[in-house]
PDB file of N, CA and C in Angstrom:
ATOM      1  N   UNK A   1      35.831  52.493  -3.988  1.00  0.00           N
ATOM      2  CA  UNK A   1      35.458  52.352  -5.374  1.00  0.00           C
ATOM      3  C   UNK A   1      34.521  53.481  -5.797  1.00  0.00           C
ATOM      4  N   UNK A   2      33.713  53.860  -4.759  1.00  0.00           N
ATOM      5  CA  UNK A   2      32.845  54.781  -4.924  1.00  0.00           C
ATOM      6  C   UNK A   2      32.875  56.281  -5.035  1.00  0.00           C
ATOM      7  N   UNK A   3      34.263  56.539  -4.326  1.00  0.00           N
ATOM      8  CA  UNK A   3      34.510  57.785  -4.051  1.00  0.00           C
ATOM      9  C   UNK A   3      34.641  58.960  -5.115  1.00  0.00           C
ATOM     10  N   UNK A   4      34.486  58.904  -5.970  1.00  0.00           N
ATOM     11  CA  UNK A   4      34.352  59.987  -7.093  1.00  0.00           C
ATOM     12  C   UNK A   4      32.575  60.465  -7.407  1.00  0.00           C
ATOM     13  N   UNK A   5      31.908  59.470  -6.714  1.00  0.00           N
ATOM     14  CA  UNK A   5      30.407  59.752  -6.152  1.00  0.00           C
ATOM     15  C   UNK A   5      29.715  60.458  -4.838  1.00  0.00           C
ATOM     16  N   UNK A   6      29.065  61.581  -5.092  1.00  0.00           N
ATOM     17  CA  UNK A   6      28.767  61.673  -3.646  1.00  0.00           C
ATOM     18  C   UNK A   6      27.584  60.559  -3.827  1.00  0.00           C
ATOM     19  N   UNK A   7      26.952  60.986  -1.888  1.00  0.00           N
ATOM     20  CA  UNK A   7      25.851  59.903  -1.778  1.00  0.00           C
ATOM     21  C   UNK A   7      24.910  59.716  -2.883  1.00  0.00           C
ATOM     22  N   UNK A   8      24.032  60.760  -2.593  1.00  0.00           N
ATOM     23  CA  UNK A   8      23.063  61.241  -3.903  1.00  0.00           C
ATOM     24  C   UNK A   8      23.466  60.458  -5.300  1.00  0.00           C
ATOM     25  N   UNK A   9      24.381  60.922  -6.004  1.00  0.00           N
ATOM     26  CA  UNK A   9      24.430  60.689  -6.854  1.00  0.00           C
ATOM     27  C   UNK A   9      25.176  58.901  -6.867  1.00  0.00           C
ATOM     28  N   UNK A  10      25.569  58.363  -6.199  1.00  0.00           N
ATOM     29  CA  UNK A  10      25.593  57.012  -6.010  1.00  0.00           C
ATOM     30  C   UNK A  10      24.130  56.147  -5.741  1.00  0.00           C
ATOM     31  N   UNK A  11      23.152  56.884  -5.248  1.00  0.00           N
ATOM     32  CA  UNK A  11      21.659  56.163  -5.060  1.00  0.00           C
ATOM     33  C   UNK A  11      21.035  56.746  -6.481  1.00  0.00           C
ATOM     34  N   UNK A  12      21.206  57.658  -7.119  1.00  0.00           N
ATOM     35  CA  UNK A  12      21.169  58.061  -8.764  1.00  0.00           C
ATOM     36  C   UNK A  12      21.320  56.810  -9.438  1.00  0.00           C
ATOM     37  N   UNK A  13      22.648  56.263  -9.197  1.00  0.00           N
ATOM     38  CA  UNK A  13      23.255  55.053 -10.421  1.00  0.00           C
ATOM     39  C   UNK A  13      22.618  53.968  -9.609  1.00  0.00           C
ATOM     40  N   UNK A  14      22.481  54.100  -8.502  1.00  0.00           N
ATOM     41  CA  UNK A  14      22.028  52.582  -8.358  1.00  0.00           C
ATOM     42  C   UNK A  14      20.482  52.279  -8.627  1.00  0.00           C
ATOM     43  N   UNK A  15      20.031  53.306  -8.422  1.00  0.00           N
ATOM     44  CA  UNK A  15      18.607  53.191  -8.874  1.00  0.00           C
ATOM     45  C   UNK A  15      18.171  52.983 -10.471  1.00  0.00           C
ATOM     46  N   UNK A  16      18.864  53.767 -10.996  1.00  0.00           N
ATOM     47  CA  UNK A  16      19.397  53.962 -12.825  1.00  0.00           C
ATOM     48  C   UNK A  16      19.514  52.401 -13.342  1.00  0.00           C
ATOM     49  N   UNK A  17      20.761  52.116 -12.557  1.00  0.00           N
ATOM     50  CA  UNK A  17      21.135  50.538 -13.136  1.00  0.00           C
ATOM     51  C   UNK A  17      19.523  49.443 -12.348  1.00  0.00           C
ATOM     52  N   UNK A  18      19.247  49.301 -11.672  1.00  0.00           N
ATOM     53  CA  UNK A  18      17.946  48.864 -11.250  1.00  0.00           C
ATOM     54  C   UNK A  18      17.074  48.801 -12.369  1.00  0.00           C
ATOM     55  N   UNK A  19      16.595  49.971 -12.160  1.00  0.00           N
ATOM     56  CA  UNK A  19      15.547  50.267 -13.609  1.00  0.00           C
ATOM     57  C   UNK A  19      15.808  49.561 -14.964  1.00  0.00           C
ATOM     58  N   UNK A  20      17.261  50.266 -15.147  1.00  0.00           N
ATOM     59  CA  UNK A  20      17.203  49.321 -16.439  1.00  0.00           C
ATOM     60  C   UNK A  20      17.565  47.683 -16.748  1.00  0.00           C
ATOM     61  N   UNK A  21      17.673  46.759 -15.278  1.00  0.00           N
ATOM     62  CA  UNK A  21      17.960  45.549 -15.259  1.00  0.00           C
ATOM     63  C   UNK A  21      16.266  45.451 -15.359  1.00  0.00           C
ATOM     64  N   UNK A  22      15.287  46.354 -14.496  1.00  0.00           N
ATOM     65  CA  UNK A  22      13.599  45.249 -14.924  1.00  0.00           C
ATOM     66  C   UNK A  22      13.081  45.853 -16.175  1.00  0.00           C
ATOM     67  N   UNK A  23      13.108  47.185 -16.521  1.00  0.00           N
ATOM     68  CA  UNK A  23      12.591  46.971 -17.748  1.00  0.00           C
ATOM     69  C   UNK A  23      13.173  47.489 -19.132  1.00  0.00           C
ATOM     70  N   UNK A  24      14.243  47.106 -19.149  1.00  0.00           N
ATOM     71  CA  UNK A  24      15.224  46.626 -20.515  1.00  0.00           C
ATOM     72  C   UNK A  24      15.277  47.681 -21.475  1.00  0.00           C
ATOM     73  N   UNK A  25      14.967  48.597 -20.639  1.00  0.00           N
ATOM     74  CA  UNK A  25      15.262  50.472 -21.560  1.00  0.00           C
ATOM     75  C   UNK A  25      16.585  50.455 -21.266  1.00  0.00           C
ATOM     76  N   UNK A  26      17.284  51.373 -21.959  1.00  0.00           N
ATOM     77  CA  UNK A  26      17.880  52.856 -22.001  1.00  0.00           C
ATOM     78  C   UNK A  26      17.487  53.673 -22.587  1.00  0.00           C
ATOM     79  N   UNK A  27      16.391  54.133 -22.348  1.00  0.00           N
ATOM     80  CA  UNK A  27      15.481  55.201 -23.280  1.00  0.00           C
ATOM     81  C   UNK A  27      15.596  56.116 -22.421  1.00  0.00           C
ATOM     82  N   UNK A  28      15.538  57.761 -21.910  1.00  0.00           N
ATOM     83  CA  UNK A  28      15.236  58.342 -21.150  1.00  0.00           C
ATOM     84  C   UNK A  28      14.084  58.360 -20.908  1.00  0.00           C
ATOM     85  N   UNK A  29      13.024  58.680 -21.685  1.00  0.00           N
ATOM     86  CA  UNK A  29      11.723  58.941 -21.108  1.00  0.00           C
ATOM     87  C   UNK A  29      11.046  57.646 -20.446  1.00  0.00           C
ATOM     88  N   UNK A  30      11.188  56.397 -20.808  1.00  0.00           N
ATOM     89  CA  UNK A  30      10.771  55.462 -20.025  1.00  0.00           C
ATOM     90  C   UNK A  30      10.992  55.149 -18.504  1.00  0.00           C
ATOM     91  N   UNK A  31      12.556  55.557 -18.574  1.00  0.00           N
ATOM     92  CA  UNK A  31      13.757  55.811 -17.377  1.00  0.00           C
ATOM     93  C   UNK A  31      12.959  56.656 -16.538  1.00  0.00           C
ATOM     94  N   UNK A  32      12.904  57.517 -16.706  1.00  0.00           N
ATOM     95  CA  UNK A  32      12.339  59.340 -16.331  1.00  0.00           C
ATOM     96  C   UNK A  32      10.507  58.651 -15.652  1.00  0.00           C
ATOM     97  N   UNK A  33      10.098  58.040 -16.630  1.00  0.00           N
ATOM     98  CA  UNK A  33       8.491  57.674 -15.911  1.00  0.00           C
ATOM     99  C   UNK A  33       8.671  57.044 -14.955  1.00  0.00           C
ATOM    100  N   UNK A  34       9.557  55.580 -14.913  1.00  0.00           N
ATOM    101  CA  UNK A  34       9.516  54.771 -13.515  1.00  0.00           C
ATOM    102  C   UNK A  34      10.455  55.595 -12.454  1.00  0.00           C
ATOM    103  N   UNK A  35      11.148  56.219 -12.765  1.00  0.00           N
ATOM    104  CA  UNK A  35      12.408  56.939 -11.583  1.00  0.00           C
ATOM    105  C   UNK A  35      11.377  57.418 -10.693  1.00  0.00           C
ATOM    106  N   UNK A  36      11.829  57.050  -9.712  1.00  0.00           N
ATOM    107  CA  UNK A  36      11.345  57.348  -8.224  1.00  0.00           C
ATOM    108  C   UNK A  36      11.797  58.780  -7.755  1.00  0.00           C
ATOM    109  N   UNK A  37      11.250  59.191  -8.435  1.00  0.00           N
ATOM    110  CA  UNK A  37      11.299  61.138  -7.523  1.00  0.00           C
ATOM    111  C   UNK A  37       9.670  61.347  -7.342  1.00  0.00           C
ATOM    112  N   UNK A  38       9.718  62.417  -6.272  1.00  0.00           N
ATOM    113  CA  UNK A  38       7.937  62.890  -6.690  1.00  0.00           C
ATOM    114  C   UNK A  38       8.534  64.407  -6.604  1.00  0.00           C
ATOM    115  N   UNK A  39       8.253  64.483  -8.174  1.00  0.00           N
ATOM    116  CA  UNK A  39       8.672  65.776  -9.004  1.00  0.00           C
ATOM    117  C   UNK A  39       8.094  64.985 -10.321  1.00  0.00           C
ATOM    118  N   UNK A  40       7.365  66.402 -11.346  1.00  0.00           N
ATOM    119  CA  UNK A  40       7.412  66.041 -12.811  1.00  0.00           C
ATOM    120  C   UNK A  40       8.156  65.472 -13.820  1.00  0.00           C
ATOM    121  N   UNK A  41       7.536  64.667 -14.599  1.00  0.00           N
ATOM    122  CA  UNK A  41       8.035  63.973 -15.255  1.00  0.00           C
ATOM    123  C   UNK A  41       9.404  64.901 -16.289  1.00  0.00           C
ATOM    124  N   UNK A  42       8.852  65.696 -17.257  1.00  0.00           N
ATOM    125  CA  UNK A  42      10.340  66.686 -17.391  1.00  0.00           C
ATOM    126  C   UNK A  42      11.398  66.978 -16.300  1.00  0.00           C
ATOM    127  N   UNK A  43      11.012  67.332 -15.161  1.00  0.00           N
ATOM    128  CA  UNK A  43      12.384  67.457 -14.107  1.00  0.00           C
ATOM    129  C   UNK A  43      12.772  66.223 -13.949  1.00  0.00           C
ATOM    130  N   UNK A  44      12.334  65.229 -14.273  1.00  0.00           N
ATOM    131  CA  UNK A  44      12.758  63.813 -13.897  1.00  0.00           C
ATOM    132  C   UNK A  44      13.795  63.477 -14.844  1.00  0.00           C
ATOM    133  N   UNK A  45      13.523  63.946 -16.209  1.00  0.00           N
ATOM    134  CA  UNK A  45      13.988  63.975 -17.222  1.00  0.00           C
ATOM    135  C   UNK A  45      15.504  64.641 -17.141  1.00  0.00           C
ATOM    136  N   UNK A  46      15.129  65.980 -16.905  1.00  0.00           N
ATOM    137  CA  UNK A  46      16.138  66.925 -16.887  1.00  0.00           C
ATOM    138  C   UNK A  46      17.336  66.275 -15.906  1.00  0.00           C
ATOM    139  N   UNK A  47      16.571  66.225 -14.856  1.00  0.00           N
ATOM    140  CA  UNK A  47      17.687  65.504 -13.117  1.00  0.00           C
ATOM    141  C   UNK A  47      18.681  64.320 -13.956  1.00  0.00           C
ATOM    142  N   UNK A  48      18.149  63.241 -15.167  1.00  0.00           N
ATOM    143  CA  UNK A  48      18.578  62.325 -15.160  1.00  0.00           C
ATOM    144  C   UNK A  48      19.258  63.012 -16.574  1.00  0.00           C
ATOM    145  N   UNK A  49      19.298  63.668 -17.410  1.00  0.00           N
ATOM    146  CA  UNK A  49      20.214  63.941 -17.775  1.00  0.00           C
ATOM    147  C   UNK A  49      21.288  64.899 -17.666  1.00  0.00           C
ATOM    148  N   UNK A  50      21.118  65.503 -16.630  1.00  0.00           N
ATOM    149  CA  UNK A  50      21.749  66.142 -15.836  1.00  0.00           C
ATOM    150  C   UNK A  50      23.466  65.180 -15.383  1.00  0.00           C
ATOM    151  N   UNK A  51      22.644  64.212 -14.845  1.00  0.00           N
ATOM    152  CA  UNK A  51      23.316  63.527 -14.234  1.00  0.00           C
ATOM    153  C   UNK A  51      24.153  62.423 -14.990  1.00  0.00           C
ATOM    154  N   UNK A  52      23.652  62.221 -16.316  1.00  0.00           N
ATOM    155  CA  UNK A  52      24.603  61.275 -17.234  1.00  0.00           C
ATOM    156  C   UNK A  52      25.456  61.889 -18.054  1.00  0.00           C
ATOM    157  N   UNK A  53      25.583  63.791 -17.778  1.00  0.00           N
ATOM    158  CA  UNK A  53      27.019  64.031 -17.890  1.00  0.00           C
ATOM    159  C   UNK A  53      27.716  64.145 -17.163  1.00  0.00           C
ATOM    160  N   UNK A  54      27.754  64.211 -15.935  1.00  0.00           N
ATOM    161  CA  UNK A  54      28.931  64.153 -14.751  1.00  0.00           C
ATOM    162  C   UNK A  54      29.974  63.262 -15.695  1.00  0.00           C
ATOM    163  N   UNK A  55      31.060  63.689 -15.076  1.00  0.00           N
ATOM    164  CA  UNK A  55      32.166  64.088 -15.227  1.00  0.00           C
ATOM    165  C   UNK A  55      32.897  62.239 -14.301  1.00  0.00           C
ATOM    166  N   UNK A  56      32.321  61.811 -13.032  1.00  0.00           N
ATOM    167  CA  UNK A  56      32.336  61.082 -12.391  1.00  0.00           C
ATOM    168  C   UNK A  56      31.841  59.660 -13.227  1.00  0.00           C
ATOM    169  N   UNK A  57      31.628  59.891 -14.356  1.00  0.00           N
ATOM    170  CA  UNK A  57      31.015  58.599 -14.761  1.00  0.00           C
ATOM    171  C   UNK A  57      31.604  57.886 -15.502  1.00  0.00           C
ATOM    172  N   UNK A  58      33.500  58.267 -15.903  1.00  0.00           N
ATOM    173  CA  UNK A  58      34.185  58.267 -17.247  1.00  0.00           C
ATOM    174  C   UNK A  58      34.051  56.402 -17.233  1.00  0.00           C
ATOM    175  N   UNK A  59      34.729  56.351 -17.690  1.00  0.00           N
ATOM    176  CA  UNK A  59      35.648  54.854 -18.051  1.00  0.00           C
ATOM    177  C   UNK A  59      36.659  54.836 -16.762  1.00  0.00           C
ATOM    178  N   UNK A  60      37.064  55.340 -16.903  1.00  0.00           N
ATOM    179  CA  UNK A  60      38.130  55.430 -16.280  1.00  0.00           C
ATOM    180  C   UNK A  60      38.270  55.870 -14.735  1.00  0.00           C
ATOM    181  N   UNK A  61      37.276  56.639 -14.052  1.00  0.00           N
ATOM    182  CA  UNK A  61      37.007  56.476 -12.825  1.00  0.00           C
ATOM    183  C   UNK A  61      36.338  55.915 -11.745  1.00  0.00           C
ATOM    184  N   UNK A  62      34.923  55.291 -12.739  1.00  0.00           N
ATOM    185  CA  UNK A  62      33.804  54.401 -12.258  1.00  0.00           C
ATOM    186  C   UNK A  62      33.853  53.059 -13.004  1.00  0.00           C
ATOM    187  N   UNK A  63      34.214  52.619 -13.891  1.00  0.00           N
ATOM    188  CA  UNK A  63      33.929  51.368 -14.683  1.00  0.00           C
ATOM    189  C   UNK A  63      35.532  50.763 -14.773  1.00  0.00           C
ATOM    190  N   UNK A  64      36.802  51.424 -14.636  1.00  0.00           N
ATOM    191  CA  UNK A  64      37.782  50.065 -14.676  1.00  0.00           C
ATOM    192  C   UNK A  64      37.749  49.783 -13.047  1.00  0.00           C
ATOM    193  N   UNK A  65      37.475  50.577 -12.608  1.00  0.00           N
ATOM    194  CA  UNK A  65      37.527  49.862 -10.728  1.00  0.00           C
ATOM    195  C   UNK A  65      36.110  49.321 -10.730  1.00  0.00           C
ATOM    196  N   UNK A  66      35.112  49.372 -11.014  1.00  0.00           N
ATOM    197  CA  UNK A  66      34.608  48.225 -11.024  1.00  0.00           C
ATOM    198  C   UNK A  66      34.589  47.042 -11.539  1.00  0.00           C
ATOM    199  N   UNK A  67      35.394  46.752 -12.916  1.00  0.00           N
ATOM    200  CA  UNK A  67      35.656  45.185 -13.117  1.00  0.00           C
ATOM    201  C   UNK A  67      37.204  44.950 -12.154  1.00  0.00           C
ATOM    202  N   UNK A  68      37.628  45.500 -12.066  1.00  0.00           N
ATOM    203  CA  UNK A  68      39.308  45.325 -11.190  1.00  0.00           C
ATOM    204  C   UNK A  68      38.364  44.586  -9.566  1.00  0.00           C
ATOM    205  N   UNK A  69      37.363  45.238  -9.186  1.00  0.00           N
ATOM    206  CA  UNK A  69      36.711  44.572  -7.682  1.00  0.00           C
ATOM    207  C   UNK A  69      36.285  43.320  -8.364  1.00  0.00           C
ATOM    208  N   UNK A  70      35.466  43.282  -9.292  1.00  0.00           N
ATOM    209  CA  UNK A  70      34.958  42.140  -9.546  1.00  0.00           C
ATOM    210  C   UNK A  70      36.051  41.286 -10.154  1.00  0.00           C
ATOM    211  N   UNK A  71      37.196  41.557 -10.751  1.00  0.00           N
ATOM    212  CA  UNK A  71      38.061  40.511 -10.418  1.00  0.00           C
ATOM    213  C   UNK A  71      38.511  39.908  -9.228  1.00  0.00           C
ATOM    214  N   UNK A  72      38.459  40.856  -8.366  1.00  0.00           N
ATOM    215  CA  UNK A  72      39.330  40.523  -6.890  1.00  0.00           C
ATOM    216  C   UNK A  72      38.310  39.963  -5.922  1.00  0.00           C
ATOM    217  N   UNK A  73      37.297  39.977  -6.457  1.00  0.00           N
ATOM    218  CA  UNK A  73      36.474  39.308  -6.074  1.00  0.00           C
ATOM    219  C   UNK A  73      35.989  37.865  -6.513  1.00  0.00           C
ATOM    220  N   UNK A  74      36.417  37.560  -7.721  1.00  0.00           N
ATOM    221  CA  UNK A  74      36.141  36.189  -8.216  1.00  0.00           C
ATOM    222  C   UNK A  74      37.537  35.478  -8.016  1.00  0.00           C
ATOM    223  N   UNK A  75      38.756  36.525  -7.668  1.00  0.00           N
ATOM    224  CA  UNK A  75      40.039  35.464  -7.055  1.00  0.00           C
ATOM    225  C   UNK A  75      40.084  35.206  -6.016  1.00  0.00           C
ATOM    226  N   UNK A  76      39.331  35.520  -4.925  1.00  0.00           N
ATOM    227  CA  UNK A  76      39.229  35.782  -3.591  1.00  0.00           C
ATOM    228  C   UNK A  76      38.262  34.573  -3.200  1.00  0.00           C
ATOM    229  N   UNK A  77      37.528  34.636  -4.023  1.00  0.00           N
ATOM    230  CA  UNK A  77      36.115  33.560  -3.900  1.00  0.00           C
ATOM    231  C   UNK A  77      34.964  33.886  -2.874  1.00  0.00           C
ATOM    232  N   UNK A  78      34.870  35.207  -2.750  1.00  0.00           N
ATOM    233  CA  UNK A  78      33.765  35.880  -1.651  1.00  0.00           C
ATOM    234  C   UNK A  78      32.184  35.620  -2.587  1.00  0.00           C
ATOM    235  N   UNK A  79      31.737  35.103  -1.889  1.00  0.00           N
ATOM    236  CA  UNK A  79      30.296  34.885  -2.265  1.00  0.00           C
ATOM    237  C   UNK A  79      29.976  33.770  -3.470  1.00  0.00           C
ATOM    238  N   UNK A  80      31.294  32.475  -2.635  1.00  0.00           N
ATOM    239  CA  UNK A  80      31.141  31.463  -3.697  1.00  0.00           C
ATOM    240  C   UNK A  80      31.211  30.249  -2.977  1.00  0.00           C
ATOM    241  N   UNK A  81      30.280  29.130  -3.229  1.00  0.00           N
ATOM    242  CA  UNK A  81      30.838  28.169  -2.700  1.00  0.00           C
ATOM    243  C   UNK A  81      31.587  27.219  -3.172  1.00  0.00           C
ATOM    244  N   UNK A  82      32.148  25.873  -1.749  1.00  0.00           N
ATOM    245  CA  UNK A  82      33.275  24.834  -2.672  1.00  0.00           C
ATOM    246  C   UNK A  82      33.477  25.024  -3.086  1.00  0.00           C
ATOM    247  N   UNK A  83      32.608  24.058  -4.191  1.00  0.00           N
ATOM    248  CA  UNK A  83      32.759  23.530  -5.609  1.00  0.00           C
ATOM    249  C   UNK A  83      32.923  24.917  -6.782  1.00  0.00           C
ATOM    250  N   UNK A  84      32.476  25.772  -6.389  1.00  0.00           N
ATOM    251  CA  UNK A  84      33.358  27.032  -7.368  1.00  0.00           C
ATOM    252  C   UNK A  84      34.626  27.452  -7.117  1.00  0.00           C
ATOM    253  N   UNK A  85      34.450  27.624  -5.640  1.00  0.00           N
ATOM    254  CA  UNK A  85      35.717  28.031  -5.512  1.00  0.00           C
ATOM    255  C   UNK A  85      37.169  27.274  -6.157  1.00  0.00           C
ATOM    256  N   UNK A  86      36.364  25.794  -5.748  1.00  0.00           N
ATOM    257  CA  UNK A  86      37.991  25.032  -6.037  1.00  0.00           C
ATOM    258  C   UNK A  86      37.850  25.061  -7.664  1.00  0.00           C
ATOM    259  N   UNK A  87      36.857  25.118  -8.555  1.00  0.00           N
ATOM    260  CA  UNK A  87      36.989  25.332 -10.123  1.00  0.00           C
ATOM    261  C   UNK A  87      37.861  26.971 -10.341  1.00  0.00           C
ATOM    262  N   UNK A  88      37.363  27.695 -10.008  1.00  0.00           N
ATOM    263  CA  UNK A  88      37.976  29.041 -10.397  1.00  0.00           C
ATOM    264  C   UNK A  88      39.687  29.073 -10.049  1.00  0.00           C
ATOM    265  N   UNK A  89      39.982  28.491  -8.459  1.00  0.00           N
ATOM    266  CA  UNK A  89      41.209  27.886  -8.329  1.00  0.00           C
ATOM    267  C   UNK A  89      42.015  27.325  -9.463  1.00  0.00           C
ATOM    268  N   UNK A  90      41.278  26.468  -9.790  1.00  0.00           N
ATOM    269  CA  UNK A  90      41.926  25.147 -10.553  1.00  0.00           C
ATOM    270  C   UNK A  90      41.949  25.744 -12.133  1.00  0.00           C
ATOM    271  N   UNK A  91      40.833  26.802 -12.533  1.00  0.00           N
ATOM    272  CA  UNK A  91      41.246  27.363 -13.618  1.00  0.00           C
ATOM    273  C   UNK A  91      42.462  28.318 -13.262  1.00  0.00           C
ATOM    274  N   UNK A  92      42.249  29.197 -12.718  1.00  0.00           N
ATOM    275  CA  UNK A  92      43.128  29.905 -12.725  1.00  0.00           C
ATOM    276  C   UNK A  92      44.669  29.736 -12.608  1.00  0.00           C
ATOM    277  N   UNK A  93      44.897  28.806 -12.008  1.00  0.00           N
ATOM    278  CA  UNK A  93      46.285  27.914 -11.973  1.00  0.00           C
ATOM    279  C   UNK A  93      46.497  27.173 -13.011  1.00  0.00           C
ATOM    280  N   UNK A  94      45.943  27.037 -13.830  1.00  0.00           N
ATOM    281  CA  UNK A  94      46.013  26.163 -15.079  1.00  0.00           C
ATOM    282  C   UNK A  94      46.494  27.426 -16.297  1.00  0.00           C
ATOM    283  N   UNK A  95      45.815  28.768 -16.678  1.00  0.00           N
ATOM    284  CA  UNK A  95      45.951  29.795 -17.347  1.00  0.00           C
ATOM    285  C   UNK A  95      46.681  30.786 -16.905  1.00  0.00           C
ATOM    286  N   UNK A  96      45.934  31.055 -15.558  1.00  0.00           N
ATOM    287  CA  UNK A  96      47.255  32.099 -14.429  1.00  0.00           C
ATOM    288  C   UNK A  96      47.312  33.673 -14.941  1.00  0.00           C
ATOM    289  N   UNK A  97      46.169  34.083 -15.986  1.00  0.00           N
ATOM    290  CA  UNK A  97      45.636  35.339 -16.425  1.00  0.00           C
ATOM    291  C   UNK A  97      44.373  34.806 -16.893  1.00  0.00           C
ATOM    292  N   UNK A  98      43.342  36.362 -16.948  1.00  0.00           N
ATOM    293  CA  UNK A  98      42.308  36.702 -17.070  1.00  0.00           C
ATOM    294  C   UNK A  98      41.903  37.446 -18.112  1.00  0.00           C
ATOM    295  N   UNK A  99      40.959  37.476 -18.739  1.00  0.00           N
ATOM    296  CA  UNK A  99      40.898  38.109 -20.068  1.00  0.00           C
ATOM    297  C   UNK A  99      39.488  39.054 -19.572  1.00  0.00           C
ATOM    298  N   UNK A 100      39.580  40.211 -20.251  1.00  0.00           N
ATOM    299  CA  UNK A 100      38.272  41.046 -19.692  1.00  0.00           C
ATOM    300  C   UNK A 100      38.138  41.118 -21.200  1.00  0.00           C
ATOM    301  N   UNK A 101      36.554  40.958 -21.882  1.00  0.00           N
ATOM    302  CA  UNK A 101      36.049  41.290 -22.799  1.00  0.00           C
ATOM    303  C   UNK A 101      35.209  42.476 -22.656  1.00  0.00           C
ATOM    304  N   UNK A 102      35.088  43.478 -23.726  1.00  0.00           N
ATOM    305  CA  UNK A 102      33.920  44.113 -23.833  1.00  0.00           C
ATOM    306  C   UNK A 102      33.513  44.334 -24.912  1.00  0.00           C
ATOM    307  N   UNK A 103      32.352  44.635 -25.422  1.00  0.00           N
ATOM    308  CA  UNK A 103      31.268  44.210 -26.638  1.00  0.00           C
ATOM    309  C   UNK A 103      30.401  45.046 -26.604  1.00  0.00           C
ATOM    310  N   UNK A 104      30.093  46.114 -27.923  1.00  0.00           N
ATOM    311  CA  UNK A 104      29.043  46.696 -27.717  1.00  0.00           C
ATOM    312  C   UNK A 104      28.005  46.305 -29.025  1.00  0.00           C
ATOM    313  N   UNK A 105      27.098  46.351 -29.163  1.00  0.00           N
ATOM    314  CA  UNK A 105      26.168  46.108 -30.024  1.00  0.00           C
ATOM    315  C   UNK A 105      25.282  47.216 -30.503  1.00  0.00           C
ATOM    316  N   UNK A 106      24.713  47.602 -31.464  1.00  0.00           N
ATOM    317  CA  UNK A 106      23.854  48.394 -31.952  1.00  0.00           C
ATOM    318  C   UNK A 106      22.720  47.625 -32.509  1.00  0.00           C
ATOM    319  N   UNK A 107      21.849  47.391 -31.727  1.00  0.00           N
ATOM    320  CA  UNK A 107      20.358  46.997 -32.597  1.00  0.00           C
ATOM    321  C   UNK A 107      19.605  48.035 -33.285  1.00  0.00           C
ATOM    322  N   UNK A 108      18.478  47.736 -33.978  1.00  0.00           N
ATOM    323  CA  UNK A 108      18.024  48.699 -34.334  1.00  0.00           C
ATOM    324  C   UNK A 108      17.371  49.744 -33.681  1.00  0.00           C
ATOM    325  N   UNK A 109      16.841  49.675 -32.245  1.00  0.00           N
ATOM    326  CA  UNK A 109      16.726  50.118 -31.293  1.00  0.00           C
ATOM    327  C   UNK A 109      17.354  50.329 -30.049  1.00  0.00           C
ATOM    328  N   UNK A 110      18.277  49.682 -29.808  1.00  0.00           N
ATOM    329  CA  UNK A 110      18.720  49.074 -28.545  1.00  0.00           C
ATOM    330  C   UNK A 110      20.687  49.882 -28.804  1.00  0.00           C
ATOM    331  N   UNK A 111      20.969  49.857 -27.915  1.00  0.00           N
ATOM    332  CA  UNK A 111      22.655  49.958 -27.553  1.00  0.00           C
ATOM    333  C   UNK A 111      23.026  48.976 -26.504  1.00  0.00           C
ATOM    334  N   UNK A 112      23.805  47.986 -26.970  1.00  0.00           N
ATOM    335  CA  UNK A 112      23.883  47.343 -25.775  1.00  0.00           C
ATOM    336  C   UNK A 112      25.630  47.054 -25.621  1.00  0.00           C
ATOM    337  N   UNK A 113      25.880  47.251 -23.877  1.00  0.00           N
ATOM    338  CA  UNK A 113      27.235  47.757 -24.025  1.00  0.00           C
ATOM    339  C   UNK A 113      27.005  46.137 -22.803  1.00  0.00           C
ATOM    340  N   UNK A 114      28.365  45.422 -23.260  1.00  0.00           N
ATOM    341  CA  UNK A 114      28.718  44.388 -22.085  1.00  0.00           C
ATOM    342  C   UNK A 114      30.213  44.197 -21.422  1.00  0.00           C
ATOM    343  N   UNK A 115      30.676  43.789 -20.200  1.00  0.00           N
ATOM    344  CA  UNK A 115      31.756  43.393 -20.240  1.00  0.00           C
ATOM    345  C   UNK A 115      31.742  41.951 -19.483  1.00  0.00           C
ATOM    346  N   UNK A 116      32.795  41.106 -19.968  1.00  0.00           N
ATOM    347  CA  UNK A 116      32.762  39.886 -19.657  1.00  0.00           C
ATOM    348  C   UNK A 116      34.356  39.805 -18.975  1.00  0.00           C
ATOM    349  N   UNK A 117      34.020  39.028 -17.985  1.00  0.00           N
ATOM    350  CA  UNK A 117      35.308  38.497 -17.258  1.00  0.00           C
ATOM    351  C   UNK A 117      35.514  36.906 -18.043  1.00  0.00           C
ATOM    352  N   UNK A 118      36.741  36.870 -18.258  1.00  0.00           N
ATOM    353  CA  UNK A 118      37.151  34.732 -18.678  1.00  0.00           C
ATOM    354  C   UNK A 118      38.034  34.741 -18.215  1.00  0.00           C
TER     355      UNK A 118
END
């Protein structure tokens, strides 16, 4: 799933997505203060936008294989117990397709991009 990432830049996004699950930026400069480099805050800056144009980050090479795992992962039932498992079963045999939503929002500050599995 990963392979259009080298290492580096796979501990980049995972650290990236981290950050912004505790403190609810996508701002760069907020990003850029907590990012864990010891280098200045501008190179921190620069490194991270550097890195949110790669080329590796489309739609289409990093984000439909990751909801496609996380489907195959909620049909599979890895990291679920019973009583989910046999519900997700029992839905899924009942509908027998999956609907992927995605939703983006514009606050007045905020961009907020989601995707939902049903």
């Amino acid at each position: 799933m990963w392979k259009h990432l080298s290492e580096q830049q796979y501990i980049t996004l995972h650290s990236l997505l981290l950050l912004i699950q505790v403190c609810h930026q996508v701002k760069l400069s907020p990003l850029a203060r907590l990012f864990p480099q010891a280098i200045t805050l501008e190179s921190r800056k620069r490194n991270l936008q550097g890195f949110l144009v790669v080329g590796s980050l489309c739609v289409k090479l990093l984000w439909f294989p990751l909801v496609k795992y996380w489907i195959r992962q909620s049909q599979t039932g890895h990291n679920l117990n019973r009583k989910q498992r046999k519900y997700y079963k029992k839905i899924h045999k009942k509908y027998a397709y999956w609907i992927i939503e995605n939703d983006r929002v514009l606050l007045t500050i905020r961009n907020l991009f989601m995707v939902d599995l049903i």
